[in-house]
N, C-alpha and C. Protein backbone atom coordinates (compact mmCIF):
# COMPACT_ATOMS: atom_id res chain seq x y z
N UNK A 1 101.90 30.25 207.60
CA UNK A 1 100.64 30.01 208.28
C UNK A 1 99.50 30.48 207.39
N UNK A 2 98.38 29.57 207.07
CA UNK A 2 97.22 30.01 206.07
C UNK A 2 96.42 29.66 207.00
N UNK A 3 95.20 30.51 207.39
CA UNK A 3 94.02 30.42 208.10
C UNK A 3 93.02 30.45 206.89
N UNK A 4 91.90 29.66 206.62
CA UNK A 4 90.77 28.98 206.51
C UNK A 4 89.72 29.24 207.05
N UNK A 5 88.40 29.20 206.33
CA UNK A 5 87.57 28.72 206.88
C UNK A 5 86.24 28.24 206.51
N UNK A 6 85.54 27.18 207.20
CA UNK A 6 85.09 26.44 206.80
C UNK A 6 83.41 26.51 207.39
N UNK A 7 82.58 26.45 206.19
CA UNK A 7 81.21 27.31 206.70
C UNK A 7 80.63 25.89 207.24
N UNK A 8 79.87 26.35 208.47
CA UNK A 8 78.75 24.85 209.78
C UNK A 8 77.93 25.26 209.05
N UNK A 9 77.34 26.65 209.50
CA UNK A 9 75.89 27.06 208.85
C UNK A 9 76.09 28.41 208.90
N UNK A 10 74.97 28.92 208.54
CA UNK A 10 74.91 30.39 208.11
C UNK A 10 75.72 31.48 209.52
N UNK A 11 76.52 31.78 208.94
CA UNK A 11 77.28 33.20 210.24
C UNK A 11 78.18 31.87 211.02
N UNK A 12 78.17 30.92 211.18
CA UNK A 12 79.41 29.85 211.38
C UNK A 12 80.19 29.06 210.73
N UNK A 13 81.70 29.15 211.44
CA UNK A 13 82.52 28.63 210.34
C UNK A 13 83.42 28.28 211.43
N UNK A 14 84.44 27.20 211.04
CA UNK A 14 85.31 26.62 211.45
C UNK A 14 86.39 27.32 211.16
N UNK A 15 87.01 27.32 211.94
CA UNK A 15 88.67 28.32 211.80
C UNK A 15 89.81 27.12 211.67
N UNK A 16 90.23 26.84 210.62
CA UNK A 16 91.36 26.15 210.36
C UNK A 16 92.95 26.97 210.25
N UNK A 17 93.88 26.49 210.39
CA UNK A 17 95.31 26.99 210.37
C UNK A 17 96.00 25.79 209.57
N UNK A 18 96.81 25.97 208.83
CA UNK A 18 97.73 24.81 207.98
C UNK A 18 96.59 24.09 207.73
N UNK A 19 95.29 23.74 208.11
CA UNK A 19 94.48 22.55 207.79
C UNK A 19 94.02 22.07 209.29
N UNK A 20 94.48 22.55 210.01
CA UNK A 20 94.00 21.72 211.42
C UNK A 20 92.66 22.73 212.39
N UNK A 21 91.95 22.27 212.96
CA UNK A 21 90.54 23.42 213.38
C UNK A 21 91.19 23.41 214.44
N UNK A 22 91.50 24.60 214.75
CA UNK A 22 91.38 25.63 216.49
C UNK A 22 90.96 26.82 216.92
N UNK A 23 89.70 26.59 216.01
CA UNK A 23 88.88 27.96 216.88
C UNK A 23 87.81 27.94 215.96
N UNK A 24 86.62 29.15 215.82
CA UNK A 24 85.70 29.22 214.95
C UNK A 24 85.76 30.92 214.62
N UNK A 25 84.93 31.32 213.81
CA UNK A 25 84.36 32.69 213.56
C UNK A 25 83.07 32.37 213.31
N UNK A 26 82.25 33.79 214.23
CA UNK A 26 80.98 33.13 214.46
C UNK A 26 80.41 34.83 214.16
N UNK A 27 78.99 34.80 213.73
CA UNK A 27 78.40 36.17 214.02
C UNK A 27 77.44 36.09 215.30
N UNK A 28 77.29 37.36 215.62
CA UNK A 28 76.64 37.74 216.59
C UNK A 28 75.35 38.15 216.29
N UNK A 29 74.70 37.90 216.66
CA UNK A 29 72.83 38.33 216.56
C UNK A 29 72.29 38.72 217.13
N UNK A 30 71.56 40.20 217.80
CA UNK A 30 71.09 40.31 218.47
C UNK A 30 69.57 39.81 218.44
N UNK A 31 69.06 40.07 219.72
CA UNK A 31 67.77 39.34 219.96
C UNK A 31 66.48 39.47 218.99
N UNK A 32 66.56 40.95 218.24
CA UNK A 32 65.53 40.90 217.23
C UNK A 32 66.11 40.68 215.81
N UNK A 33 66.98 39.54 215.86
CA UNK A 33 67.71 39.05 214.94
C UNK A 33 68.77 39.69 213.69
N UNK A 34 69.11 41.06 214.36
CA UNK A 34 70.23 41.93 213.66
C UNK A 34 71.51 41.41 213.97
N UNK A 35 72.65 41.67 212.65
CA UNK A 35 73.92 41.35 213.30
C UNK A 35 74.71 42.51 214.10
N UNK A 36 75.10 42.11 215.16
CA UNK A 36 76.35 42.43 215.72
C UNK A 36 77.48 42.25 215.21
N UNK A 37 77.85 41.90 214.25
CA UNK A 37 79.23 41.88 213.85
C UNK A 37 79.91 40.44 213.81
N UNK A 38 80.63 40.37 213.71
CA UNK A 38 81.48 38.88 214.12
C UNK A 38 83.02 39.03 214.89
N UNK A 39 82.87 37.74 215.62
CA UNK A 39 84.17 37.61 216.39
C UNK A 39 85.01 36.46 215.58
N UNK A 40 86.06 36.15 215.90
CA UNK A 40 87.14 34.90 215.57
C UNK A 40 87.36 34.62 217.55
N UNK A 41 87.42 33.38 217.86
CA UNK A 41 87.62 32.93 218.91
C UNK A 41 88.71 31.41 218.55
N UNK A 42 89.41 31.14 219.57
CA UNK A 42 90.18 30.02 219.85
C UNK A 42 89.29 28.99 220.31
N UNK A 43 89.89 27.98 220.11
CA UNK A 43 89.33 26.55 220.92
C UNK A 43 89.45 27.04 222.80
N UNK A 44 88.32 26.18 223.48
CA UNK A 44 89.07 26.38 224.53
C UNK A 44 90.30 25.88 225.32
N UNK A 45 90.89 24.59 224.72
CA UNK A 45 91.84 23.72 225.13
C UNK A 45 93.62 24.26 224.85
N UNK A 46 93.10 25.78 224.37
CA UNK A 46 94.28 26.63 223.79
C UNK A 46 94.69 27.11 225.12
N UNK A 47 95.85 26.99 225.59
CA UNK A 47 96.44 28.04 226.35
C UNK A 47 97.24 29.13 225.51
N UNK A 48 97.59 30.00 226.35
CA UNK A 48 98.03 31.79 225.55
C UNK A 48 99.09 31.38 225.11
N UNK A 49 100.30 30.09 225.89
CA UNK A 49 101.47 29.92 224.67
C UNK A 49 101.26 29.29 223.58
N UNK A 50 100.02 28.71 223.46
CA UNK A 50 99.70 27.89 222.24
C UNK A 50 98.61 28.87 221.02
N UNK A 51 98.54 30.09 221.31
CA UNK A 51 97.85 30.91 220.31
C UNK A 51 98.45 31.29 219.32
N UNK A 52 98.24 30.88 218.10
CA UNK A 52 98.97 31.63 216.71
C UNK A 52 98.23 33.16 216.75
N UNK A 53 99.49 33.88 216.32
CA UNK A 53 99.65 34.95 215.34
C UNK A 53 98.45 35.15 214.68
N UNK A 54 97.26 36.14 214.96
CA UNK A 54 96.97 37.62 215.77
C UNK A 54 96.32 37.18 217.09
N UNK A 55 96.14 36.14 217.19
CA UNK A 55 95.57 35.94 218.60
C UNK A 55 96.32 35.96 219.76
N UNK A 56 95.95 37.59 220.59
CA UNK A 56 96.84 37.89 221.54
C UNK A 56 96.19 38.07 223.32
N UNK A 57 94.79 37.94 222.80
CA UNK A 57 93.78 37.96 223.96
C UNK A 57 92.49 38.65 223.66
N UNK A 58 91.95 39.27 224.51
CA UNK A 58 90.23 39.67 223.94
C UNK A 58 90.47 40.64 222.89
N UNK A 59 89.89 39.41 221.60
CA UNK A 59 89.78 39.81 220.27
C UNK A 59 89.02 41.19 220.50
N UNK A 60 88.61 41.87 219.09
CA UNK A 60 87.87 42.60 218.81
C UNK A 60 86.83 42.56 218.15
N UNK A 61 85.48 42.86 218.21
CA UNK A 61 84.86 42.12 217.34
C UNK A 61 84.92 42.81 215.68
N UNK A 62 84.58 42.35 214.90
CA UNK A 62 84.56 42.76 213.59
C UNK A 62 82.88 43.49 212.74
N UNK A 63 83.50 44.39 212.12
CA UNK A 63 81.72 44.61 211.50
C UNK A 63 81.16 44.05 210.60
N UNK A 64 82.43 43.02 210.03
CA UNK A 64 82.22 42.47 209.08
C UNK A 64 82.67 40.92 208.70
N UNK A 65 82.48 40.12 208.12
CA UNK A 65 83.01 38.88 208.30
C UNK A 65 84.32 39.40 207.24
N UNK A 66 84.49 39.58 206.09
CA UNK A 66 85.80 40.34 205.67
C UNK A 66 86.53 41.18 206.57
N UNK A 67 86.27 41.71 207.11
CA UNK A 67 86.94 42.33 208.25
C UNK A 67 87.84 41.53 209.28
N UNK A 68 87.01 40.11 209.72
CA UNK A 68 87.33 39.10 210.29
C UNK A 68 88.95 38.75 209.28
N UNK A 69 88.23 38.10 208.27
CA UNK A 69 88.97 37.04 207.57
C UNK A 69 90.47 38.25 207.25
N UNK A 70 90.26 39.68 207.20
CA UNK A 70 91.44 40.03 206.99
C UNK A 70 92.45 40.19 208.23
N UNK A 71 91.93 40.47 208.94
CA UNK A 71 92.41 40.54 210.60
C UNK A 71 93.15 38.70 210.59
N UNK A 72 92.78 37.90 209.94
CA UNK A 72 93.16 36.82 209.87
C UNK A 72 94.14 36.40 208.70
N UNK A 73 94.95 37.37 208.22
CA UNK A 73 96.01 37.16 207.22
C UNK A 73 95.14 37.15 205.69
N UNK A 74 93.89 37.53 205.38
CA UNK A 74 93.38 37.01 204.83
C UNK A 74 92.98 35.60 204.21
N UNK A 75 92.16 35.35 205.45
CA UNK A 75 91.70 33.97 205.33
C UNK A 75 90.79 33.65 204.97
N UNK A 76 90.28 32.87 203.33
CA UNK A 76 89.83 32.61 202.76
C UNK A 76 88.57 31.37 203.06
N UNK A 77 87.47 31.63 202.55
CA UNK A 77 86.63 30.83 202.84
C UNK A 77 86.64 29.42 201.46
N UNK A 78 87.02 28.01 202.13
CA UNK A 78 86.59 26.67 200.90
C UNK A 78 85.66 26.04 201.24
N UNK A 79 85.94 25.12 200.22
CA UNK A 79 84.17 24.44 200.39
C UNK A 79 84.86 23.28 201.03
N UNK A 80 83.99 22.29 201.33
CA UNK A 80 84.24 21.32 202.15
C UNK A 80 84.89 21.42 203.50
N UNK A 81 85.19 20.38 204.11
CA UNK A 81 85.47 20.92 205.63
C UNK A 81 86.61 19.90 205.77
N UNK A 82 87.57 20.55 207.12
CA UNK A 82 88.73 19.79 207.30
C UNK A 82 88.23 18.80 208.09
N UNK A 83 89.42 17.69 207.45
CA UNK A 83 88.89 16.44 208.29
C UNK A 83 89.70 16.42 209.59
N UNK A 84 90.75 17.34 209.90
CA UNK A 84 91.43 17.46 211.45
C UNK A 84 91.23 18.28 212.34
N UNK A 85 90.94 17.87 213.07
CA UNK A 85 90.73 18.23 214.37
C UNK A 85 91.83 19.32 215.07
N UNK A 86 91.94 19.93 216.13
CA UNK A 86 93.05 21.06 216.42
C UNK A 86 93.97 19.38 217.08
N UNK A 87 95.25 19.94 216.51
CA UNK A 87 96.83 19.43 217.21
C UNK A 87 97.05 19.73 218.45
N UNK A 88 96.72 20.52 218.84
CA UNK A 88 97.41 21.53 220.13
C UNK A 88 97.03 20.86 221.50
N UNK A 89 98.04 20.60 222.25
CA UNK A 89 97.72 19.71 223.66
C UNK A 89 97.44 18.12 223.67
N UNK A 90 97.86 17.85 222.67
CA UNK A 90 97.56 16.07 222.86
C UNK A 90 99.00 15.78 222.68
């Protein structure tokens, strides 16, 4: 299993697995525009038997986006974006 990920815009990114997107990592901002840290979240169309490995329920958030990506097997950020969509439930 290789987790990915793939930058939308600044503090968002697409969470890929083998190549397929089911979930994102996103930062948090508070209102006078400081970060909070970042989370990794699932798609919502995930049920709990369909969560890969570390996703076991309410994440933790991270202080760091490395922090994230290691909590994620170390998952590396590429350029370009996957062209698939999440597998899971169709």
């Amino acid at each position: 299993m290789t987790y990915t990920l793939h930058q939308l815009a600044v503090g968002s990114y697409d969470l890929a697995l083998d190549g397929i997107i089911i979930g994102s990592v996103v930062q948090d901002i508070a209102p006078g525009g400081s970060s909070r840290g970042w989370r990794a979240e699932l798609l919502d169309e995930l049920t709990p038997d369909q969560w890969p490995i570390p996703f076991r329920g309410i994440e933790p958030p991270f202080r760091t986006l490395e922090a994230a990506m290691a909590w994620l097997n170390g998952a590396a950020i590429v350029e370009g974006h996957s062209q698939q969509s999440h597998g899971f439930g169709h």
